[in-house]
Protein backbone atom coordinates (compact mmCIF):
# COMPACT_ATOMS: atom_id res chain seq x y z
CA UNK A 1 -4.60 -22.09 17.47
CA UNK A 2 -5.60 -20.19 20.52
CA UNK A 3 -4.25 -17.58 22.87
CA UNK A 4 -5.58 -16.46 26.50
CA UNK A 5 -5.85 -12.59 26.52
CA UNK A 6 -7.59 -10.18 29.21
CA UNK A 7 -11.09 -9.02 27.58
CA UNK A 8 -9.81 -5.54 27.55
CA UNK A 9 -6.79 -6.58 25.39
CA UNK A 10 -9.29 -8.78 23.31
CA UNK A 11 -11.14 -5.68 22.67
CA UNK A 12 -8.79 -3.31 21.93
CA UNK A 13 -7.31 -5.86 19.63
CA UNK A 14 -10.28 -5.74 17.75
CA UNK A 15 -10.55 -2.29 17.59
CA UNK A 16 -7.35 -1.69 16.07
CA UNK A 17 -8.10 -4.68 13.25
CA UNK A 18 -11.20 -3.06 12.57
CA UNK A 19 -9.40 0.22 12.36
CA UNK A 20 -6.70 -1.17 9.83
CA UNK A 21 -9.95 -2.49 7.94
CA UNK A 22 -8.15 -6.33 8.59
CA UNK A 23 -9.66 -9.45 10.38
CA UNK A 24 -8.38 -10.43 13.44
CA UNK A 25 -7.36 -13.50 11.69
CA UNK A 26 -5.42 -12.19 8.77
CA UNK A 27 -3.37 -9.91 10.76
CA UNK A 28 -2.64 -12.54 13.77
CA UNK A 29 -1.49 -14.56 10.37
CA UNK A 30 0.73 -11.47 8.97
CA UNK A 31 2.25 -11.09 12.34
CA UNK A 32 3.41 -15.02 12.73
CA UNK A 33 4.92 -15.22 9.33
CA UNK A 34 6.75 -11.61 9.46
CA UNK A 35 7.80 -13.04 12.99
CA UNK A 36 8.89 -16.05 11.68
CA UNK A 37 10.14 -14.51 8.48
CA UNK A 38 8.50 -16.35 5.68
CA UNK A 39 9.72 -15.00 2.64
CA UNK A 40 7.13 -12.70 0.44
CA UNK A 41 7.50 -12.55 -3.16
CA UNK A 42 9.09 -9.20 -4.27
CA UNK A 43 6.57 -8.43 -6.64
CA UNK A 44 2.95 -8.98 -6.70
CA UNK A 45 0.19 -8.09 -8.69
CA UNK A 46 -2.44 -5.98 -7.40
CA UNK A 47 -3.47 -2.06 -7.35
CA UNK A 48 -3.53 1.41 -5.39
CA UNK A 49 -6.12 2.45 -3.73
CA UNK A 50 -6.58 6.06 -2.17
CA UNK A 51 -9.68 6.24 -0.03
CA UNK A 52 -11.20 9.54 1.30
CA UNK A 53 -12.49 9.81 4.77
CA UNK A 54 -14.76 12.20 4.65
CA UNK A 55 -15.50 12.37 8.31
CA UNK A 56 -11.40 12.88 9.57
CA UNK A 57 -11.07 14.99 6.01
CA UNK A 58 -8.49 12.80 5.93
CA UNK A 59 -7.19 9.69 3.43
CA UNK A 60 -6.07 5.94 3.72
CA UNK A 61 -3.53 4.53 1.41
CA UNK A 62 -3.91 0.70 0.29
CA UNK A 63 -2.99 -1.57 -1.87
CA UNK A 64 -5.63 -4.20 -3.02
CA UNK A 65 -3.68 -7.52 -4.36
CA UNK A 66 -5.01 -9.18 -7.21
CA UNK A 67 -5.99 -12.21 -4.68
CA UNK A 68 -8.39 -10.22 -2.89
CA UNK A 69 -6.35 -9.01 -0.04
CA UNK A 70 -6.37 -5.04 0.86
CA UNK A 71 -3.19 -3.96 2.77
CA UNK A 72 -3.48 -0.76 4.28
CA UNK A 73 0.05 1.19 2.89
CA UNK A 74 -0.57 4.19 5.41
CA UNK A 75 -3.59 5.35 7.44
CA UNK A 76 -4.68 8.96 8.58
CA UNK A 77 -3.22 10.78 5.19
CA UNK A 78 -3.60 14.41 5.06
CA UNK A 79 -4.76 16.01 1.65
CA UNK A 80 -1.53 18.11 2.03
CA UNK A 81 0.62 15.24 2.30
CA UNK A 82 -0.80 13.19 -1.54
CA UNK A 83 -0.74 17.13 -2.65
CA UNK A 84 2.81 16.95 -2.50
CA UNK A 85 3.12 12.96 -2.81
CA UNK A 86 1.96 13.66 -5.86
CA UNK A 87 4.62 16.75 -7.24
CA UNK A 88 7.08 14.37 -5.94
CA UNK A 89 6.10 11.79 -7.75
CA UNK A 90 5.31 13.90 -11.10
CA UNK A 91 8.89 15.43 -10.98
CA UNK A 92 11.06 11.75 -10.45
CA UNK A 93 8.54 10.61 -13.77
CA UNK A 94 9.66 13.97 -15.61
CA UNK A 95 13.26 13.72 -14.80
CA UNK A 96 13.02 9.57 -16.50
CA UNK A 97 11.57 11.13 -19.22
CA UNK A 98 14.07 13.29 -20.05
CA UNK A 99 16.77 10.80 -19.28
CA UNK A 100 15.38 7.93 -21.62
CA UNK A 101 14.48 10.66 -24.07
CA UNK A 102 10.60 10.63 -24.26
CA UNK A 103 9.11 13.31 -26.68
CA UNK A 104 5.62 12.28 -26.67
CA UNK A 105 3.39 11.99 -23.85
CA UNK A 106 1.89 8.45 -25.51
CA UNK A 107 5.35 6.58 -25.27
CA UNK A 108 6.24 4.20 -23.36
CA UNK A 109 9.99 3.20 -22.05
CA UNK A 110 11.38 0.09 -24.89
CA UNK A 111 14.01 -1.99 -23.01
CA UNK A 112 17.16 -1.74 -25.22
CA UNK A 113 18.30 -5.13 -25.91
CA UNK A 114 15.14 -5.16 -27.72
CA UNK A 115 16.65 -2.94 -30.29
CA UNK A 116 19.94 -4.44 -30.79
């Protein structure tokens, strides 16, 4: 498959992959099945990664799928932003804890039909 672009398009294409840390290839792919709305799995197994840019002072959020593949969750991050990404996230995993009664910071949530 093959499309006719100006070099300066070509280029700035490129650019922007490299940017988004992607191949060309994988997001021309990404684009063509969100376009033609092949369904994704809801879940899928992989893990966050936070990357510091030392040079910007600045941070990229990804996720890195078990198969290998790194999609970039949001780019150009400031510290201030996972500062308070972060209380956010602390304070919605302290109010579950006190709703499913956790006492002990080792325990984990126990589906209840398990216990009936």
């Amino acid at each position: 498959m093959s499309a006719k672009m100006p070099v300066t398009e070509v280029s700035l294409f490129k650019d922007f992959c490299q940017r988004k840390g992607v191949t060309p290839a994988a997001l021309i792919r990404e684009l063509i099945l969100r376009e033609m709305e092949v369904p994704m799995p809801h879940t899928v197994a992989g893990r966050n990664r936070i990357v510091y840019e030392r040079g910007q002072d600045r941070f990229t959020w990804a996720v890195e799928l078990d198969n290998g593949q790194v999609v970039e969750v949001l780019g150009d991050v400031s510290p201030e932003f996972l500062e308070e990404l972060g209380r956010m996230v602390n304070d919605g995993l302290d109010e579950r804890a006190a709703f499913i009664g956790k006492g002990r910071e080792n325990s984990v949530g126990v589906p209840s039909g398990m216990l009936r």
